[in-house]
N, C-alpha and C. Protein backbone atom coordinates (compact mmCIF):
# COMPACT_ATOMS: atom_id res chain seq x y z
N UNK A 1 0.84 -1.18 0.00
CA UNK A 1 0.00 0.00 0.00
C UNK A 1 0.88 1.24 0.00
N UNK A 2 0.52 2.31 -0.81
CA UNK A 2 1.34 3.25 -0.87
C UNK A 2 0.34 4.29 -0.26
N UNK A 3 1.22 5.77 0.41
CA UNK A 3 0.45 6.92 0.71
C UNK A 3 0.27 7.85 0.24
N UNK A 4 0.77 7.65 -1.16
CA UNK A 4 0.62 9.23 -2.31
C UNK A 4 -0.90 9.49 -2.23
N UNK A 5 -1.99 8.81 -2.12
CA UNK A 5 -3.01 9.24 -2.53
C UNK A 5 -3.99 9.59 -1.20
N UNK A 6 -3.24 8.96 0.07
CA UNK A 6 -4.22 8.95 1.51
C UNK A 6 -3.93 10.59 1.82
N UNK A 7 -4.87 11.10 2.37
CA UNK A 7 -4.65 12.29 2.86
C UNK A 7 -5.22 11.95 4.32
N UNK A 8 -4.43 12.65 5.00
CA UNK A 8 -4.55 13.18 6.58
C UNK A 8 -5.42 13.26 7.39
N UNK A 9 -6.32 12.51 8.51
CA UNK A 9 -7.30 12.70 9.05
C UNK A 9 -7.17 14.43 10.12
N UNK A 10 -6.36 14.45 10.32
CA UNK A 10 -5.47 15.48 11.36
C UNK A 10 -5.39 16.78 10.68
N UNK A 11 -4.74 16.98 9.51
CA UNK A 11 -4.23 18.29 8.85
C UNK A 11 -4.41 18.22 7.74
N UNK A 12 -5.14 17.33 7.44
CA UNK A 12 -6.23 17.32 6.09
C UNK A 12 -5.73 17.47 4.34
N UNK A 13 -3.83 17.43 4.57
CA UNK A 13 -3.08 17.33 3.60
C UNK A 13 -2.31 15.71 3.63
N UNK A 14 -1.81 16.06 2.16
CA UNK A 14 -1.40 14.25 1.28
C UNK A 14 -0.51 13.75 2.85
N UNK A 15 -0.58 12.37 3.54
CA UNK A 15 0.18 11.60 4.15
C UNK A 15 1.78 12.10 3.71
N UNK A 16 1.99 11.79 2.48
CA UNK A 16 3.36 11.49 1.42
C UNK A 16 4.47 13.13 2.05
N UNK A 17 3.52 14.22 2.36
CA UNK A 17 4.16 15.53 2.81
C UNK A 17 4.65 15.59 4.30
N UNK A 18 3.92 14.71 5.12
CA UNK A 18 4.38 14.59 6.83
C UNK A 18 4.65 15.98 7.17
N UNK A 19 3.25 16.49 7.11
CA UNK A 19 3.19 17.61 7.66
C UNK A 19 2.85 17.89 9.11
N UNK A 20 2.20 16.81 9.52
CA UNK A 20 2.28 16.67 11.03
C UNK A 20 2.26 15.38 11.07
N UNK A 21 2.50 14.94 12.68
CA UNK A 21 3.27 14.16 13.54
C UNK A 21 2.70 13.26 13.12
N UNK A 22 1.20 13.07 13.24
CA UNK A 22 0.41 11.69 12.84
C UNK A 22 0.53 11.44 11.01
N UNK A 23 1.19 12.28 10.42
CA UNK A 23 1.53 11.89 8.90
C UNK A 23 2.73 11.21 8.92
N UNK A 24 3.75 11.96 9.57
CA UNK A 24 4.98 11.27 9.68
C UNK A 24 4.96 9.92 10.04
N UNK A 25 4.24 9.83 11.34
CA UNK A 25 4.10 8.39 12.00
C UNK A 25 3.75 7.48 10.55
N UNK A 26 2.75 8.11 10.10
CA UNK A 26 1.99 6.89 9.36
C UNK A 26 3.24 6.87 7.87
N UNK A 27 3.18 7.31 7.53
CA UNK A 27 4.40 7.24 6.29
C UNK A 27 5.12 6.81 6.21
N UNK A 28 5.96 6.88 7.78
CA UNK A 28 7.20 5.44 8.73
C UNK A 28 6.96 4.28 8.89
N UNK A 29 5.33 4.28 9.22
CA UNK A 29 5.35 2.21 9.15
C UNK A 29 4.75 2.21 8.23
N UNK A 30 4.56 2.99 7.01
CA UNK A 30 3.96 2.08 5.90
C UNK A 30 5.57 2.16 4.87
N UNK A 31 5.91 2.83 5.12
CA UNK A 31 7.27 2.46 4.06
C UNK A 31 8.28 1.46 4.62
N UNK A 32 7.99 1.18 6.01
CA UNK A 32 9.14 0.22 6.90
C UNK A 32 8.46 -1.13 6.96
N UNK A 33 8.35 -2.07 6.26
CA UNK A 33 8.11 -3.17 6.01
C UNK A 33 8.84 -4.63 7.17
N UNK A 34 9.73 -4.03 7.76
CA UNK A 34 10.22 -4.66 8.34
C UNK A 34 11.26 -5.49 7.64
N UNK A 35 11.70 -6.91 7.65
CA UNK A 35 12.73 -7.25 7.17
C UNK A 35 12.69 -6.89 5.63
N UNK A 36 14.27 -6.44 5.88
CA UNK A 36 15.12 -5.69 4.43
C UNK A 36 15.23 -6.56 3.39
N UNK A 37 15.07 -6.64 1.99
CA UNK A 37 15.64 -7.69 1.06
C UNK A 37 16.80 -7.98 0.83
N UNK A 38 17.92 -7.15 1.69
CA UNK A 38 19.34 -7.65 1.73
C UNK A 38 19.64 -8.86 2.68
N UNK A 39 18.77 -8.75 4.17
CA UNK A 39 19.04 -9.67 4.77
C UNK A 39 18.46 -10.75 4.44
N UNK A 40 17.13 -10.91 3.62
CA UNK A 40 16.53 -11.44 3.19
C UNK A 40 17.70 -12.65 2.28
N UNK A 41 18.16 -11.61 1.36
CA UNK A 41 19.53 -12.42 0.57
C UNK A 41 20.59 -12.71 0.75
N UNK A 42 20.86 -12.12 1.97
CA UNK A 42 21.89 -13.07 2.88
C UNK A 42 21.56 -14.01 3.66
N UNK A 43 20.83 -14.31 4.01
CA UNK A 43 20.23 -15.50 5.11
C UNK A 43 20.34 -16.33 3.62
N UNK A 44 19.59 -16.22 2.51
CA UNK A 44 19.37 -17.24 1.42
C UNK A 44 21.08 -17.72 1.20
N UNK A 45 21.53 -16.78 1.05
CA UNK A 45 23.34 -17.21 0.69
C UNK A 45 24.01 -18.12 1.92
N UNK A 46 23.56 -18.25 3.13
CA UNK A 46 24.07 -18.76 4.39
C UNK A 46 23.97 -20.12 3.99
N UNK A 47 22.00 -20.36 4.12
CA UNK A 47 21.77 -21.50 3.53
C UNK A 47 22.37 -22.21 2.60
N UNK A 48 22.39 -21.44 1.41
CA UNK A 48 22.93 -22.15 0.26
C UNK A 48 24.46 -22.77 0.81
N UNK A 49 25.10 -22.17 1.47
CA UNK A 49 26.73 -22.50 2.27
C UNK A 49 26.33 -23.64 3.03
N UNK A 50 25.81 -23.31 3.62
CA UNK A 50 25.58 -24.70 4.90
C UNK A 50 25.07 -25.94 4.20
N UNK A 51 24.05 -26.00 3.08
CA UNK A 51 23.53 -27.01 2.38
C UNK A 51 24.87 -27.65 1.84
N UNK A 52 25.90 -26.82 1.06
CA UNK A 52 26.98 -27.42 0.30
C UNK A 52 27.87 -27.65 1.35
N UNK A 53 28.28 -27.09 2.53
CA UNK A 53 29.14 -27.82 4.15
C UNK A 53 28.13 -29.27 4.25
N UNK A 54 27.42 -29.10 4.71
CA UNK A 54 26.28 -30.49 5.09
C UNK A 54 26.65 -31.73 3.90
N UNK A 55 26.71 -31.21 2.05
CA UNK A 55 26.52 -31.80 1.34
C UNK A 55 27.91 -32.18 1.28
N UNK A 56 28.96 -31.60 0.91
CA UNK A 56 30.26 -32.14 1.34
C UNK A 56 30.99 -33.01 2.62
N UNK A 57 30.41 -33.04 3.47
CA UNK A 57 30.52 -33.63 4.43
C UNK A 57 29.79 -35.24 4.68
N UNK A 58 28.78 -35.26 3.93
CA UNK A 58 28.21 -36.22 4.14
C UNK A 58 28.57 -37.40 3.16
């Protein structure tokens, strides 16, 4: 979900401007998704290591 188009219950302008506190707030957890796609692709690269340790080993 994006906030270009939500406007402000509070100050009655676009979310996307964080013109006040409750815009800012909301603009911060909708763009912060929580886990990053870097760690995302490093955890995948770990795996892939440990599968080929495990697979060599065995």
């Amino acid at each position: 979900m994006s906030c270009e188009h939500l406007v402000c219950a509070q100050c009655a302008h676009p979310v996307i401007e964080g013109r006040c506190a409750l815009c800012r707030a909301n603009r911060e957890r909708m763009h912060h998704h929580g886990i990053s796609p870097t760690l995302i692709l490093a955890g995948l690269i770990a795996l892939l290591f440990l599968a080929l340790a495990l697979q060599h080993l065995t």
